[in-house]
Protein backbone atom coordinates (compact mmCIF):
# COMPACT_ATOMS: atom_id res chain seq x y z
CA UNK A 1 0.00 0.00 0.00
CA UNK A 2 1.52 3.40 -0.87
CA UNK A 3 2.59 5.83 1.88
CA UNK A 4 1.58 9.53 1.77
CA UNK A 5 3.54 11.72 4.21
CA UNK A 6 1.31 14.96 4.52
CA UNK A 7 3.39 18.08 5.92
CA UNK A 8 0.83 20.89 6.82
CA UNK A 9 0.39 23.08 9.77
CA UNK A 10 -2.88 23.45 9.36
CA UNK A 11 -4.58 20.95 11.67
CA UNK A 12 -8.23 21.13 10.14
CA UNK A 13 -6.61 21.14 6.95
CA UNK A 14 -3.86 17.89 7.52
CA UNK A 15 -6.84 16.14 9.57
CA UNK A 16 -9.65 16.52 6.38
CA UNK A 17 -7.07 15.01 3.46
CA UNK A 18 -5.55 12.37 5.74
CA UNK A 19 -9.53 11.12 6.03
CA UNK A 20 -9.89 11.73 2.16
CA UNK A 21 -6.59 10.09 1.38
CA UNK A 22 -7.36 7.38 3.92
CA UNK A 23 -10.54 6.17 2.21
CA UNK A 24 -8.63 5.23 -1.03
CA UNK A 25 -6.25 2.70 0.70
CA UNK A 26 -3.53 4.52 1.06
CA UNK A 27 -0.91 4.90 4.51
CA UNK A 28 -1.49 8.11 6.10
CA UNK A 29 1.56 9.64 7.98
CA UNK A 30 1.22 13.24 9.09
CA UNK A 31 3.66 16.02 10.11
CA UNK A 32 2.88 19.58 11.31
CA UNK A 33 6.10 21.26 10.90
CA UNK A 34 9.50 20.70 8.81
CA UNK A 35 11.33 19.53 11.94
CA UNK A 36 8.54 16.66 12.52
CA UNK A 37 8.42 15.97 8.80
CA UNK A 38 12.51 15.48 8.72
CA UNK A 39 12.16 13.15 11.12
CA UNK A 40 9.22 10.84 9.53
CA UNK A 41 11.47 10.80 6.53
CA UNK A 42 14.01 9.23 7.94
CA UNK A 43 12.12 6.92 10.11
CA UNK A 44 10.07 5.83 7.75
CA UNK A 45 9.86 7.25 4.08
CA UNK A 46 6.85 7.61 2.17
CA UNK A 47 5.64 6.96 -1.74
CA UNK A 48 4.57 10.28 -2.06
CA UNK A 49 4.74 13.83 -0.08
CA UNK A 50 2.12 16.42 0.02
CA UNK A 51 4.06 19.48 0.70
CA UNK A 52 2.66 22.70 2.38
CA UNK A 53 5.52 25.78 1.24
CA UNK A 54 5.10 27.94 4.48
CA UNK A 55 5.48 26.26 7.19
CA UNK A 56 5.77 27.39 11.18
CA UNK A 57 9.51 26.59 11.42
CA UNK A 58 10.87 26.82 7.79
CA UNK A 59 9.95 26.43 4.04
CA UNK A 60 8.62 23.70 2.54
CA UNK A 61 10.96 24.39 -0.63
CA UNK A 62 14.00 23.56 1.57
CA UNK A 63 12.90 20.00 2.74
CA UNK A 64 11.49 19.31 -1.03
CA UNK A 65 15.62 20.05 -2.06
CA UNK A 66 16.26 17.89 0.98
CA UNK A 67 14.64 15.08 -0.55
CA UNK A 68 16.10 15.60 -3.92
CA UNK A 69 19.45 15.40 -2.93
CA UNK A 70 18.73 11.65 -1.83
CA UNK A 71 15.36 10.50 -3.51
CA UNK A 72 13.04 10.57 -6.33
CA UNK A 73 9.75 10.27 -4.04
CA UNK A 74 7.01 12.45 -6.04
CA UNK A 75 6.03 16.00 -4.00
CA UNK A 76 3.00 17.56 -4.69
CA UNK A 77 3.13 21.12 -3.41
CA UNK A 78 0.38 22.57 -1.51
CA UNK A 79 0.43 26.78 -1.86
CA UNK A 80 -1.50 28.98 -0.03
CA UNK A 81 -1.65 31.41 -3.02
CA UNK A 82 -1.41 30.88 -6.90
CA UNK A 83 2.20 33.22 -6.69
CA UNK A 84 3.99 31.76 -9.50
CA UNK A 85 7.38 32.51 -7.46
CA UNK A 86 6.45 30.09 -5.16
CA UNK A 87 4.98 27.71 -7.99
CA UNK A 88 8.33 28.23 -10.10
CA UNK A 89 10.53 27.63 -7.41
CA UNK A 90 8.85 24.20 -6.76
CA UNK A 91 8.56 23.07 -9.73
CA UNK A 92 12.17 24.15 -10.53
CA UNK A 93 13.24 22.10 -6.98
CA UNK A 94 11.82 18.65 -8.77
CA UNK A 95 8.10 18.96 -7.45
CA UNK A 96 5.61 17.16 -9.57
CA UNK A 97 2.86 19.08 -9.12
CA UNK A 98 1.08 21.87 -7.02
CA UNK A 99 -2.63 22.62 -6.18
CA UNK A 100 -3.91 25.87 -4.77
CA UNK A 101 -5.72 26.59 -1.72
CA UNK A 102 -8.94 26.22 -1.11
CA UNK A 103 -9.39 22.96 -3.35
CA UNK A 104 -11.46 20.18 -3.21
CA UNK A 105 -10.59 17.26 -2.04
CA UNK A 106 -11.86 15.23 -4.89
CA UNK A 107 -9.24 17.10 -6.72
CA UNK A 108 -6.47 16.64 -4.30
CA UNK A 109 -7.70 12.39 -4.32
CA UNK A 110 -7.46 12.53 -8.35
CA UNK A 111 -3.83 14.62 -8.54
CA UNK A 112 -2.08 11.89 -5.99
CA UNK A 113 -3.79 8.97 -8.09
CA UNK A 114 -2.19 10.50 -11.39
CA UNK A 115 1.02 10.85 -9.41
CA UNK A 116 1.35 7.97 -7.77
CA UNK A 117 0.56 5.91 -11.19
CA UNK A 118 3.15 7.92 -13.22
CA UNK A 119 5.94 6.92 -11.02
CA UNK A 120 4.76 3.34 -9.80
CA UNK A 121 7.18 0.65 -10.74
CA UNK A 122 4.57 -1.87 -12.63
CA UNK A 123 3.79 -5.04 -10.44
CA UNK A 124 6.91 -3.80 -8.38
CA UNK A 125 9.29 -5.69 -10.94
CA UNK A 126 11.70 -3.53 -12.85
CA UNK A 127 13.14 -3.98 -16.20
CA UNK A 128 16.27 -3.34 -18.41
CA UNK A 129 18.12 -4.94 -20.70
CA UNK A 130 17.94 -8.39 -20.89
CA UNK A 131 17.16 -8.26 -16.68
CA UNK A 132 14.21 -7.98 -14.32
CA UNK A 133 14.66 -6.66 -10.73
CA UNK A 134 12.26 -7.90 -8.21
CA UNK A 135 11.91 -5.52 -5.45
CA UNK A 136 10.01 -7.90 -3.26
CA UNK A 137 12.49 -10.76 -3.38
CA UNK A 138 15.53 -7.71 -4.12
CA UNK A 139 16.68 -10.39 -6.90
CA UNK A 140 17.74 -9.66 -10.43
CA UNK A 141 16.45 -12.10 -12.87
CA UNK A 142 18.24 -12.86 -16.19
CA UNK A 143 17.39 -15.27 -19.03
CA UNK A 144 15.07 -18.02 -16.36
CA UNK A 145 18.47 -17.74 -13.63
CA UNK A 146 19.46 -15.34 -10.95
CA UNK A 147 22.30 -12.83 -10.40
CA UNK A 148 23.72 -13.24 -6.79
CA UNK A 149 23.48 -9.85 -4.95
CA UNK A 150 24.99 -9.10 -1.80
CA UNK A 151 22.64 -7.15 1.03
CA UNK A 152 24.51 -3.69 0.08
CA UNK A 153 24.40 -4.36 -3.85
CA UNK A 154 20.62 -5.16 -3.19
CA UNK A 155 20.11 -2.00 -1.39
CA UNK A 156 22.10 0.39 -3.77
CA UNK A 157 20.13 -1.27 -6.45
CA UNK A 158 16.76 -0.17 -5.71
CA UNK A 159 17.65 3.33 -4.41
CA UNK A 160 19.10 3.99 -7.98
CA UNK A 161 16.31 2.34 -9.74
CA UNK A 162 13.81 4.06 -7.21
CA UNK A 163 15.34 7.32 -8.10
CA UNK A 164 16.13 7.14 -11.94
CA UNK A 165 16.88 9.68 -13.85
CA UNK A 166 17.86 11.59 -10.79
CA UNK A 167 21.64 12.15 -9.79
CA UNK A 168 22.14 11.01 -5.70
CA UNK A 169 24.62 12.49 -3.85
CA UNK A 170 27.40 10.05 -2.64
CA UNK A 171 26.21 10.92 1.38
CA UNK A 172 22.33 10.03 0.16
CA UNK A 173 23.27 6.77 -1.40
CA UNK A 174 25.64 5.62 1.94
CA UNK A 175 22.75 6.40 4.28
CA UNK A 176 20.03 4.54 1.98
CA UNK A 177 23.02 1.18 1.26
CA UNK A 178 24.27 1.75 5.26
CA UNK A 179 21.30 3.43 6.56
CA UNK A 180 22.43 4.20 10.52
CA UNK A 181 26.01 2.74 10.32
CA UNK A 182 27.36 5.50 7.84
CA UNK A 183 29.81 6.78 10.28
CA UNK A 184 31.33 3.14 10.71
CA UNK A 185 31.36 2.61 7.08
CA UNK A 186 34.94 3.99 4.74
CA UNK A 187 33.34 6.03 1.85
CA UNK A 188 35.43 3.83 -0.40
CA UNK A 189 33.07 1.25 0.30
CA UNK A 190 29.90 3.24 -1.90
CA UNK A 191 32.78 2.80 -4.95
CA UNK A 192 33.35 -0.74 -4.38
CA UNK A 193 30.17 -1.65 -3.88
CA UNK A 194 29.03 0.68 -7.46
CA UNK A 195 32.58 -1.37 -9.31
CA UNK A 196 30.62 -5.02 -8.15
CA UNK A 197 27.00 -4.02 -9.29
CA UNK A 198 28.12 -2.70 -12.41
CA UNK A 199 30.13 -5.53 -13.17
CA UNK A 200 27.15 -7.98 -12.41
CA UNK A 201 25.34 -6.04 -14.55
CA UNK A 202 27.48 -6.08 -17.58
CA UNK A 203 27.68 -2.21 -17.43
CA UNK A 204 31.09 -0.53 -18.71
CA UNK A 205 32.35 2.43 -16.73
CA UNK A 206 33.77 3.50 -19.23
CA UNK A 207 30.61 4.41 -21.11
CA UNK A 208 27.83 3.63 -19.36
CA UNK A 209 24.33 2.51 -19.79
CA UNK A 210 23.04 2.14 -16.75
CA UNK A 211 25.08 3.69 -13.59
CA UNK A 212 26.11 7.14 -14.74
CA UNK A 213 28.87 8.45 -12.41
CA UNK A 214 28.59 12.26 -11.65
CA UNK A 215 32.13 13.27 -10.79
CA UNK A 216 31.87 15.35 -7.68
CA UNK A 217 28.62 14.19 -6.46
CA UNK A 218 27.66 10.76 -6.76
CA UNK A 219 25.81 8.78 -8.92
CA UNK A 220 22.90 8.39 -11.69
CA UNK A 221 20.43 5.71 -12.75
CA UNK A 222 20.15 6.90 -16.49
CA UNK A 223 18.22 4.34 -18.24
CA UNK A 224 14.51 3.84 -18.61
CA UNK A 225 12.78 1.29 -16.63
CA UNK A 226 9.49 -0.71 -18.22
């Protein structure tokens, strides 16, 4: 069942679309201010974020470039105002969309639906290439056989596919492959770890098809899943 983390300080407001939301089947997790909303994120992630701008103790525009610098999760901006600075700047950040206050909530219901199917992994089963990642059994699949992963080539894995087409920071990938242990981990070991994938995947550093490196920051998925 998806996950929709709703940050909005509004009380009445949060309460009414986690009901709405609630009704279609979807996990509710809400947040009143950035500094509770940080903290969800990292406990717990979400599918998609519903994303008030002003907030009581900072801007919603910072924690949506939070989240880019470590995820693809889909943000759907909430505005108090139709400003098109604020709109812009959102949309410029990576948001996927933005609605308006007042709305309806049948609205609200119908935008998260489109979102959530434009960026849902069919059947949870990737594809590309020749290969088939299963992110239930976090096992790549290649002509009726398997391709051994280890636990951390597993994990990087799905954060890149998760994320593609966005670059992730080096620091975002080691806390989604070593999430809690980063400090204890060399940062060598997010290289090594990127050298074995690739080579399991056939993929040539060299020139690349499917794990782009982005000198200076970290890494890419580049490739189109199906």
């Amino acid at each position: 069942m998806p996950a929709i983390l709703i940050v909005e300080d509004d009380v009445s407001l949060n309460r009414g679309i986690a009901l709405s939301l609630g009704g279609e089947g979807l996990e509710i997790r809400q947040a009143y201010t950035l500094g509770e909303a940080e903290k969800l994120w990292r406990e717990q992630g979400a599918d998609l974020v519903l994303l008030d701008i002003q907030l009581p103790d900072g801007s919603g525009l910072e924690f949506c470039r939070q989240l880019r610098e470590g995820s693809g999760v889909p943000v759907i901006f909430l505005t108090a105002n139709d400003w098109e600075g604020d709109i812009v700047a959102g949309l410029e950040l990576g948001g996927d969309d933005y609605i308006t206050k007042p709305f309806s909530l049948m609205v609200l219901r119908a935008r998260v639906r489109a979102v959530l199917r434009r960026t849902a992994v069919p059947e949870e089963r990737a594809r590309f290439g020749d290969m088939v990642f299963d992110f239930g059994r976090m096992e790549i699949e290649r002509d009726g056989g398997r391709i051994p992963l280890s636990r951390t080539e597993q994990r990087l894995l799905k954060t890149l596919l998760r994320s593609r087409g966005r670059v992730l920071t080096r620091a975002a990938l080691m806390e989604s492959v070593w999430s809690g242990e980063t400090e204890y981990v060399d940062e060598n070991a997010l290289s090594v770890t990127v050298k074995r994938l690739r080579a399991k995947l056939g993929d040539d550093p060299a020139s690349p098809r499917w794990i782009r490196t982005v000198y200076g920051v970290g890494y890419v998925w580049t490739e189109e899943v199906r």
